[in-house]
Protein backbone atom coordinates (compact mmCIF):
# COMPACT_ATOMS: atom_id res chain seq x y z
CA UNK A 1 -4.62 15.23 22.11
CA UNK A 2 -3.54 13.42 25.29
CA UNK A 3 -1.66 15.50 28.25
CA UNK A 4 2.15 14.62 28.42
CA UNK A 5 1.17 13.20 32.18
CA UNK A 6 -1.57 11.34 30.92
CA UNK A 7 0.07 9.49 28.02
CA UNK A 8 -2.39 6.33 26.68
CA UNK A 9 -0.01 3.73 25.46
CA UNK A 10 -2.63 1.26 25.05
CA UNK A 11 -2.59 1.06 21.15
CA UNK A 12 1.32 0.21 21.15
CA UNK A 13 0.40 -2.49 23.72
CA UNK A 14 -2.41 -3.51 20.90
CA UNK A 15 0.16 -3.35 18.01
CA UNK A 16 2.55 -5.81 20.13
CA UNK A 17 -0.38 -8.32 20.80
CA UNK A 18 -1.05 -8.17 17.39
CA UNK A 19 2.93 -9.09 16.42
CA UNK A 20 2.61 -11.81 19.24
CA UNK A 21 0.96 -13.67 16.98
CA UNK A 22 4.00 -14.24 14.79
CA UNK A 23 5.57 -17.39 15.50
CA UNK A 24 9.43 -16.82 17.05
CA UNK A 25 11.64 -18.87 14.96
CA UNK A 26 14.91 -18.78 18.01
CA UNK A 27 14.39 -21.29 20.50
CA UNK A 28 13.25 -20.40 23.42
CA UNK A 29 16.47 -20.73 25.65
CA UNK A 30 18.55 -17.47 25.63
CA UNK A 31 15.70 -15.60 24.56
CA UNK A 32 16.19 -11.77 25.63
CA UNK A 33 14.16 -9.45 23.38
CA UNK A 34 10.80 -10.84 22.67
CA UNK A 35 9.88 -10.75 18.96
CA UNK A 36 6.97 -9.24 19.25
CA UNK A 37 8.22 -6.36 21.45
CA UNK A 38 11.27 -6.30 18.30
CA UNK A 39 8.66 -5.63 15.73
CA UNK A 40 6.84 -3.35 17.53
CA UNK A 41 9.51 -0.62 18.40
CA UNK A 42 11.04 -1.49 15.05
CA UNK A 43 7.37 0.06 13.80
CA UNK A 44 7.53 2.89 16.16
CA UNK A 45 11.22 3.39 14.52
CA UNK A 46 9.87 3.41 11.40
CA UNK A 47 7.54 6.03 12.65
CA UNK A 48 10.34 8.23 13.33
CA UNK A 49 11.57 7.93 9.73
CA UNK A 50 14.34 4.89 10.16
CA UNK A 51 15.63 4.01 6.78
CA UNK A 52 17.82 1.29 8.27
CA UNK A 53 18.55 -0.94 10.81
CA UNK A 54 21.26 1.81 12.64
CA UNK A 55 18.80 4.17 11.99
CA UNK A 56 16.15 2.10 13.82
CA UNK A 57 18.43 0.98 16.68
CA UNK A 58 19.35 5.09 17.42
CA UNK A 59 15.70 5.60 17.61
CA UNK A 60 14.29 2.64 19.93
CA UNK A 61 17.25 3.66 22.21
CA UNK A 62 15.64 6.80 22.54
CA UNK A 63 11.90 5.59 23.20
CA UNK A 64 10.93 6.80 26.69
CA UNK A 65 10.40 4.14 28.89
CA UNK A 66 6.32 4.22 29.08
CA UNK A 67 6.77 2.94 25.14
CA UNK A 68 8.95 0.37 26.00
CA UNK A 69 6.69 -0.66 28.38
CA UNK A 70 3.61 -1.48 26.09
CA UNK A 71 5.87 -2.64 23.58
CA UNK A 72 7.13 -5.59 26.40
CA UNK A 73 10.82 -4.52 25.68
CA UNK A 74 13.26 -6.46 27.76
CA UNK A 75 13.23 -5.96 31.70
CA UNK A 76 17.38 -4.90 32.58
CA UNK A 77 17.47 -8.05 35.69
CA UNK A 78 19.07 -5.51 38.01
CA UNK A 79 18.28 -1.99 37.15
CA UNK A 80 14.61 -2.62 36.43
CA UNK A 81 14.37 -0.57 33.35
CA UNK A 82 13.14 -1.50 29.87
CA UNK A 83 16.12 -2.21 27.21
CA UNK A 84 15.37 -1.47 23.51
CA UNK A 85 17.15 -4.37 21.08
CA UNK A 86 20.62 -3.41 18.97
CA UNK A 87 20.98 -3.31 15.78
CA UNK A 88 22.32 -6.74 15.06
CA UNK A 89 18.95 -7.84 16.75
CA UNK A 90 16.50 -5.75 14.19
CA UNK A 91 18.23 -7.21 11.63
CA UNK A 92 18.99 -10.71 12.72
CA UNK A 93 14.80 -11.45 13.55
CA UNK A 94 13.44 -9.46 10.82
CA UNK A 95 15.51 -12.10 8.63
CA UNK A 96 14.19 -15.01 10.75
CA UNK A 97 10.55 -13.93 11.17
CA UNK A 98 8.19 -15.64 8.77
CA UNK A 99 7.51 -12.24 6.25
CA UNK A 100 4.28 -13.44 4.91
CA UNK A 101 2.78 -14.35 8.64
CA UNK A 102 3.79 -11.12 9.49
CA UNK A 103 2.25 -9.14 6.64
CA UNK A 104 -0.93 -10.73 7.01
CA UNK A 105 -1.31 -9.48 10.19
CA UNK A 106 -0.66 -5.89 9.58
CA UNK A 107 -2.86 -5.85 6.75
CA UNK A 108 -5.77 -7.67 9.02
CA UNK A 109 -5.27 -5.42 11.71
CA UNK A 110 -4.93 -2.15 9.48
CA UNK A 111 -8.46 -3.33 7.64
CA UNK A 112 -10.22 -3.71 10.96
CA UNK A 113 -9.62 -0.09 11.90
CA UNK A 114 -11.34 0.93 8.21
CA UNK A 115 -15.01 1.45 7.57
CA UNK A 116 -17.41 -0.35 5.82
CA UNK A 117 -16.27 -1.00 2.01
CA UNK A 118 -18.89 -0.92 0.23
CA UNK A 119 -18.56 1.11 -3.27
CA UNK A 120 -15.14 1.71 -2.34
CA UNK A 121 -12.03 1.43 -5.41
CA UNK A 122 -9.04 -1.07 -4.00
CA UNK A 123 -6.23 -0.25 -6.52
CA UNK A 124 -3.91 -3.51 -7.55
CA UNK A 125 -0.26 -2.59 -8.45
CA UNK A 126 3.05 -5.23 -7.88
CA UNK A 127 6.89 -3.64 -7.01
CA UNK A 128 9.79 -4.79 -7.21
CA UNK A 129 12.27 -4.13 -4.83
CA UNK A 130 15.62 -3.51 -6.03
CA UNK A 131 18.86 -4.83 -4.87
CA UNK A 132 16.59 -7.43 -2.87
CA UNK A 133 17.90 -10.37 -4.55
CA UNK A 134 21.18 -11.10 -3.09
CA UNK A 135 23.42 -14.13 -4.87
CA UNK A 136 19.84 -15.38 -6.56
CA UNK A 137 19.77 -12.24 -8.87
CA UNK A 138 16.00 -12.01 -8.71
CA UNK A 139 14.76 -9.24 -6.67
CA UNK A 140 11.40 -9.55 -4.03
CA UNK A 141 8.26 -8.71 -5.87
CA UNK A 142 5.44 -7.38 -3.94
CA UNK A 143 2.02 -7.60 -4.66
CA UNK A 144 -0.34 -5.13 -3.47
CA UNK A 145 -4.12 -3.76 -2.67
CA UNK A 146 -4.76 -0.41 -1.60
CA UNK A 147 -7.87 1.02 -0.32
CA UNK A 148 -8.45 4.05 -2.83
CA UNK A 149 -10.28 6.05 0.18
CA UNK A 150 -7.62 5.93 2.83
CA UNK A 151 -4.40 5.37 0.83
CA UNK A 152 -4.19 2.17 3.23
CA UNK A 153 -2.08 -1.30 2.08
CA UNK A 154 -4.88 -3.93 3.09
CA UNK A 155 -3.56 -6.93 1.43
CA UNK A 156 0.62 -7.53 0.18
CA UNK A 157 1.80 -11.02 -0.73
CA UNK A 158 5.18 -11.76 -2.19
CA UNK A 159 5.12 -13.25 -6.18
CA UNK A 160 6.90 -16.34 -6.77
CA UNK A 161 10.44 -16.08 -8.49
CA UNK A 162 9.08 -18.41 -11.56
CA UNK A 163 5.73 -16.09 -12.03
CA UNK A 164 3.81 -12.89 -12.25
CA UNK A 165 1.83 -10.92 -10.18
CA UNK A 166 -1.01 -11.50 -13.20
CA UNK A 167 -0.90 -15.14 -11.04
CA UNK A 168 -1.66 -13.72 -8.02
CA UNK A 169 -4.46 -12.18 -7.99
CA UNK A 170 -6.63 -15.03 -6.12
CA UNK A 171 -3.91 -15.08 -3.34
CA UNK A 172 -3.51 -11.56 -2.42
CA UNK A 173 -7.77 -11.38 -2.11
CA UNK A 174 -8.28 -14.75 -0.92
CA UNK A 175 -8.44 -12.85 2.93
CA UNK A 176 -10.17 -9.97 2.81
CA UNK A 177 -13.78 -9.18 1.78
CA UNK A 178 -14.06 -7.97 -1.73
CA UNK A 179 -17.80 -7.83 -2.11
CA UNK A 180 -19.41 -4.58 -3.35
CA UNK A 181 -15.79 -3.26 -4.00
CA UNK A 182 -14.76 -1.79 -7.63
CA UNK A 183 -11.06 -3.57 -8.28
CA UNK A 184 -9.01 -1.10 -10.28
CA UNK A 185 -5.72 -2.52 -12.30
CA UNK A 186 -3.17 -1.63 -15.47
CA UNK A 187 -2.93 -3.36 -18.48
CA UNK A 188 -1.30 -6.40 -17.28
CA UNK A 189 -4.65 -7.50 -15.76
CA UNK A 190 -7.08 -7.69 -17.85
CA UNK A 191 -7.76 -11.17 -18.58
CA UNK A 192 -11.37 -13.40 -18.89
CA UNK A 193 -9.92 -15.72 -15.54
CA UNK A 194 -9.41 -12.42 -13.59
CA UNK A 195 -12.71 -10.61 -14.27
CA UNK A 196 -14.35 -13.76 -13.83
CA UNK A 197 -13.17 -14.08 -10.59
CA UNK A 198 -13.69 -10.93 -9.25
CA UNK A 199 -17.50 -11.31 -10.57
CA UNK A 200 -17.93 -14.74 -8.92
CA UNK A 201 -16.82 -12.57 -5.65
CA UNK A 202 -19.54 -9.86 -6.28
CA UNK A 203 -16.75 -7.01 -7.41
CA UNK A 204 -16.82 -5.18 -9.99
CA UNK A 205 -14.15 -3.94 -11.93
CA UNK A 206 -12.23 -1.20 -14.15
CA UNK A 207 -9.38 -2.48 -16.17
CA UNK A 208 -7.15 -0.43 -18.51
CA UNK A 209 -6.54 -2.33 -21.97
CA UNK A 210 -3.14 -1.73 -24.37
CA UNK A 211 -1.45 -3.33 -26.94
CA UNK A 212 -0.60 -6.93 -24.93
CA UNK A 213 -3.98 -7.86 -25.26
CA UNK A 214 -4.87 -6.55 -29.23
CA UNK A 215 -8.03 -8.53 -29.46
CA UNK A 216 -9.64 -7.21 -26.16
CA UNK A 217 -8.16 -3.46 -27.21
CA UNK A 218 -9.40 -3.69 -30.82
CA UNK A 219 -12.84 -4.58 -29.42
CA UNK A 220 -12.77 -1.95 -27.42
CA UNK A 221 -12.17 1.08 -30.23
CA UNK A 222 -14.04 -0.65 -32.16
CA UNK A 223 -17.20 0.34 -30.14
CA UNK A 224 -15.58 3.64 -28.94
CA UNK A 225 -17.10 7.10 -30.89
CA UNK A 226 -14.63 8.99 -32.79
CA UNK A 227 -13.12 11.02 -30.27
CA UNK A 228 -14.14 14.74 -30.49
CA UNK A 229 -15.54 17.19 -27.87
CA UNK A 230 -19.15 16.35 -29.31
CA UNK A 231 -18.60 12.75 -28.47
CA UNK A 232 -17.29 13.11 -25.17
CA UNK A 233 -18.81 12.37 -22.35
CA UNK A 234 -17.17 14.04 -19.31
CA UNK A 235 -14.65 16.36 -19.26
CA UNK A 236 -12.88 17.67 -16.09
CA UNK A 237 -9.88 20.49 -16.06
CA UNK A 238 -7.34 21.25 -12.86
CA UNK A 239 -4.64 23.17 -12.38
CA UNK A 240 -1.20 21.88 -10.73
CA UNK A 241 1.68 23.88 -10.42
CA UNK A 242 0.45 26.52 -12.67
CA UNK A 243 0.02 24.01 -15.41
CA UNK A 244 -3.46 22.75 -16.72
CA UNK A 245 -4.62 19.41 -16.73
CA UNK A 246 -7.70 18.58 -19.11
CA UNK A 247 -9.08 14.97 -18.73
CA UNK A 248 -11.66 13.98 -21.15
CA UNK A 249 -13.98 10.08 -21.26
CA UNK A 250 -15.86 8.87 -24.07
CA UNK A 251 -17.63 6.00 -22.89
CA UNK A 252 -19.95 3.63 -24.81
CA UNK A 253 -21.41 -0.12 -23.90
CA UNK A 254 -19.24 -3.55 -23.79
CA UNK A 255 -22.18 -5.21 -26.42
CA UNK A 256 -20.38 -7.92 -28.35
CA UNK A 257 -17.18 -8.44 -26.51
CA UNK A 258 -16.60 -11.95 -24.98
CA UNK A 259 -15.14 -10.33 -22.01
CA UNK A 260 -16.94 -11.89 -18.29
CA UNK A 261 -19.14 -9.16 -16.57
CA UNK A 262 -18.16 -6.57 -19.29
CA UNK A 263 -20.68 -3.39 -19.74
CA UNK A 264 -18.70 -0.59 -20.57
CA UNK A 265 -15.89 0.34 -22.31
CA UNK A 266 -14.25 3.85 -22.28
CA UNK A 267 -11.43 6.28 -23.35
CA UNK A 268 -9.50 8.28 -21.43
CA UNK A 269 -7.51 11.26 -22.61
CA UNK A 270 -5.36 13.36 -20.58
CA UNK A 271 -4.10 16.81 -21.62
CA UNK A 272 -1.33 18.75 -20.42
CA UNK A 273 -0.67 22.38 -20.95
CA UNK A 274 2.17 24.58 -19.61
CA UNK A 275 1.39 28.18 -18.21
CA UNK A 276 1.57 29.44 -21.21
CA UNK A 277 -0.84 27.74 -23.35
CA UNK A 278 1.33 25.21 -24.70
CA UNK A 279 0.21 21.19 -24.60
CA UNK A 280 3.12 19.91 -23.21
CA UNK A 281 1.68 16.14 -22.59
CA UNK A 282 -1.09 13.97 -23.98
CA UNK A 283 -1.56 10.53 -22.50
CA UNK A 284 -4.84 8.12 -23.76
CA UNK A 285 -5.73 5.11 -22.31
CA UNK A 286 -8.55 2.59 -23.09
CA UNK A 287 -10.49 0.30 -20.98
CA UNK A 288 -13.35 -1.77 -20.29
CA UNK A 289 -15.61 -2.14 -17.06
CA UNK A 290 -18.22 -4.04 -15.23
CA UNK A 291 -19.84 -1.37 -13.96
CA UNK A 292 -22.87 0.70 -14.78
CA UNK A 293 -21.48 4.04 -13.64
CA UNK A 294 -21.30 7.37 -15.09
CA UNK A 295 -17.82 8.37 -16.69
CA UNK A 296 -17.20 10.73 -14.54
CA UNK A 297 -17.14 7.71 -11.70
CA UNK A 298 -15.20 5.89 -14.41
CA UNK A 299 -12.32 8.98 -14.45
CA UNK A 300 -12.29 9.01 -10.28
CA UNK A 301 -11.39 5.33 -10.09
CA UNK A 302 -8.87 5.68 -13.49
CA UNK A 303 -7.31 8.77 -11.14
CA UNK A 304 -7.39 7.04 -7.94
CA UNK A 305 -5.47 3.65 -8.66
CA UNK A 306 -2.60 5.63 -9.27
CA UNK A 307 -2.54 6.55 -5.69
CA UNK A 308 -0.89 2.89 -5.09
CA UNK A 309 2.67 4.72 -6.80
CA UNK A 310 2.16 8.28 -5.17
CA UNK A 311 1.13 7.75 -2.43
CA UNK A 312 2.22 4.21 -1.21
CA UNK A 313 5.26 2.64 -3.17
CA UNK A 314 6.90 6.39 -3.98
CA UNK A 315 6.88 6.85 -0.27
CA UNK A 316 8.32 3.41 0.61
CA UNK A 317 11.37 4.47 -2.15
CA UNK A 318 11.68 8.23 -1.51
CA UNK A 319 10.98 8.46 2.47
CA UNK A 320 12.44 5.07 3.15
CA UNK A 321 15.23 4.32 0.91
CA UNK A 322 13.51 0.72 -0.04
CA UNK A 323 14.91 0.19 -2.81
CA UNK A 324 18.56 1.88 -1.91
CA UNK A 325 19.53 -0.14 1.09
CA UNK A 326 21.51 -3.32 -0.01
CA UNK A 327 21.06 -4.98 3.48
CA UNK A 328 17.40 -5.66 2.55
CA UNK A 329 17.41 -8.96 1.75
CA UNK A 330 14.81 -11.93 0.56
CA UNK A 331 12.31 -12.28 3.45
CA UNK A 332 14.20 -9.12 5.16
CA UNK A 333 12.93 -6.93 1.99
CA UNK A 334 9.50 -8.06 2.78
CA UNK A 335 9.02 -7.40 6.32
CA UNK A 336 10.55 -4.15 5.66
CA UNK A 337 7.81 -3.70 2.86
CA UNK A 338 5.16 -4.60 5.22
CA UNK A 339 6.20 -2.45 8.40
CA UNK A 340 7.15 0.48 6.24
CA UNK A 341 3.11 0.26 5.00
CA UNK A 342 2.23 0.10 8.67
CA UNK A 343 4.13 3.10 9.54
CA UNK A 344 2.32 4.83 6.04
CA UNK A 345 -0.99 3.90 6.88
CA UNK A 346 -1.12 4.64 10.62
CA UNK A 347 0.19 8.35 9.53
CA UNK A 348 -2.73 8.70 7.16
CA UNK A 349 -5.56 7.02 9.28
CA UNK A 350 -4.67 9.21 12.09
CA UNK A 351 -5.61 12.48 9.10
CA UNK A 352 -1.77 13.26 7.58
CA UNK A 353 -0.69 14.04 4.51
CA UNK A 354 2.46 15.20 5.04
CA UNK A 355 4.24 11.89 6.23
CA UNK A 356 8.21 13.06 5.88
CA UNK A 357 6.79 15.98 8.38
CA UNK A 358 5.18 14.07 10.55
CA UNK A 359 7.97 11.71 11.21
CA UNK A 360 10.72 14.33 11.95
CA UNK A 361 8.05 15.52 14.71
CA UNK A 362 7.88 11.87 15.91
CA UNK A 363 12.11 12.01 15.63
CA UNK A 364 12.26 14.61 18.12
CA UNK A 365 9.15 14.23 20.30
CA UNK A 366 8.54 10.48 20.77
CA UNK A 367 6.17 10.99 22.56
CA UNK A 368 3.79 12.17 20.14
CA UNK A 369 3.36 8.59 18.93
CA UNK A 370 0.89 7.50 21.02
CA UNK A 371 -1.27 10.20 20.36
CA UNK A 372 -0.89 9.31 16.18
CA UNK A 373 -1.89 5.35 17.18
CA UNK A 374 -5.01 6.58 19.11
CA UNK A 375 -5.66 8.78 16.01
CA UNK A 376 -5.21 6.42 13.61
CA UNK A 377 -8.25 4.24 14.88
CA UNK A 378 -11.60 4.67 13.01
């Protein structure tokens, strides 16, 4: 942890070079606030748990001047001192800015500070973002992929108003590197084009299969022993708020199902029982899988790719008001989507769980931030 007197602002000088490659749609005369120096203290806003654009204008007024400094806030001509942007400017170039340029970037820049990887689960999961739509009536759909070993958004792109995210696939992994990687996703996924492609792109994957695809889920039970504890094979029991959770696989090989890279099938059944005994829950899910692993590998990445709702789009909704905030409009929705996973993934790189915590710290010490950017690399 740095010294107050020997504060190093050099990462929020790297996020703004890294937002200074967004094009700035104004022209150029009359220019005051650059856009990248916008984005970035909009960011370190976000950081102090801004759930709109007043929000976000009260805290960049109150970002000591070193901050506004490596962000390249506005020089005052006379006074010489660094001037955050109002609120009409937040919202006015986070309307304008290209959303998809800008989301791109983050997730390039966030993936760069990751390790290698190899082996590692990336979890696929779309949201829509409600009250986004404006006089269209069709909310902003975001697409996702989340690392399942940091928590971290490394690829988002927005899915067409005439189409799925089941589309889109191809162009939210079209730029980063998949290879080696085990691809998690529900039941919309599963599909021969999808598992094809993630094979010709040396990933494997683990698909859950319901009733939307009967053949596919019929082939699967089909090959599946009857499911009793001498059939199993893994079983794994926690305990959560005084209540039990009992997972159990049964796992046996993909022979005979036109399905590309298939090798496995499995599944899952998940058992809930209250303090006292009682089962209060049972969930079962099936699902097929290129990969050769053992099922208790198979019940980590199951587990894991519902991180992508916990841990990503829950915060965006419960922390951030997403999907609350009428103002968040169109493109407007999905820069906010994209900074808002910035802000997430910087609190969890630099070793947080507790985000709503760490941002009231950041509320009323900003000058903790730097320390949490300087953290966050790997």
């Amino acid at each position: 942890m740095e010294e107050r007197g020997e504060v190093n602002a050099g990462q929020v000088a790297a996020l703004a070079e890294v937002f200074g490659q967004v094009t700035d749609p104004r022209k150029a005369r009359g220019v005051r606030h650059p856009l990248a120096a916008v984005l970035t203290v909009l960011t370190l806003a976000l950081l102090c748990g801004a759930r709109n654009f007043r929000q976000a204008a009260d805290r960049t007024g109150e970002l000591p001047q070193v901050l506004l400094v490596a962000a390249g806030a506005r020089r005052h001509p006379v006074l010489g001192i660094r001037i955050p942007p109002g609120r009409d400017t937040l919202r006015r170039l986070v309307e304008a800015v290209d959303a998809a340029v800008v989301d791109r970037l983050v997730c390039a820049w966030l993936a760069a500070r990751l390790d290698d990887q190899g082996g590692c689960g990336l979890a696929l999961d779309g949201k829509t973002i409600r009250h986004s739509g404006g006089g269209s009536g069709v909310d902003v759909q975001l697409f996702s992929a989340m690392r399942h070993d940091t928590a971290v958004v490394v690829a988002q792109v927005q899915v067409p108003a005439d189409t799925t995210e089941v589309t889109q696939i191809r162009a939210l992994l079209e730029t980063i590197e998949v290879t080696g990687m085990v691809v998690t996703a529900d039941a919309a996924h599963p599909s021969s084009d999808t598992a094809g492609y993630l094979r010709t792109r040396d990933a494997d994957y683990v698909f859950t299969v319901k009733g939307n695809k009967p053949a596919l889920l019929a082939g699967i039970t089909g090959r599946l022993p009857t499911a009793t504890m001498d059939t199993c094979t893994h079983t794994s029991t926690e305990r959560r708020s005084g209540h039990r959770i009992t997972r159990t696989m049964w796992t046996a090989p993909a022979t005979g199902i036109d399905f590309p890279g298939a090798v496995q099938v499995f599944r899952l059944r998940r058992d809930v029982y209250a303090p006292d005994g009682q089962r209060v829950s049972k969930q079962i899910v099936h699902g097929i899988t290129s990969l050769t692993s053992s099922a208790a590998t198979l019940a980590s990445h199951i587990r894991t790719h519902w991180w992508i709702e916990n841990k990503v789009h829950w915060v965006r909704d419960v922390l951030f008001g997403e999907d609350t905030h009428h103002a968040y409009l169109g493109a407007v929705a999905h820069t906010m989507a994209a900074l808002r996973n910035l802000a997430i993934a910087l609190i969890r790189l630099a070793g947080h769980t507790k985000i709503k915590r760490v941002m009231e710290r950041h509320h009323a010490d900003k000058m903790l931030i730097p320390a949490l950017l300087n953290a966050s690399r790997s």
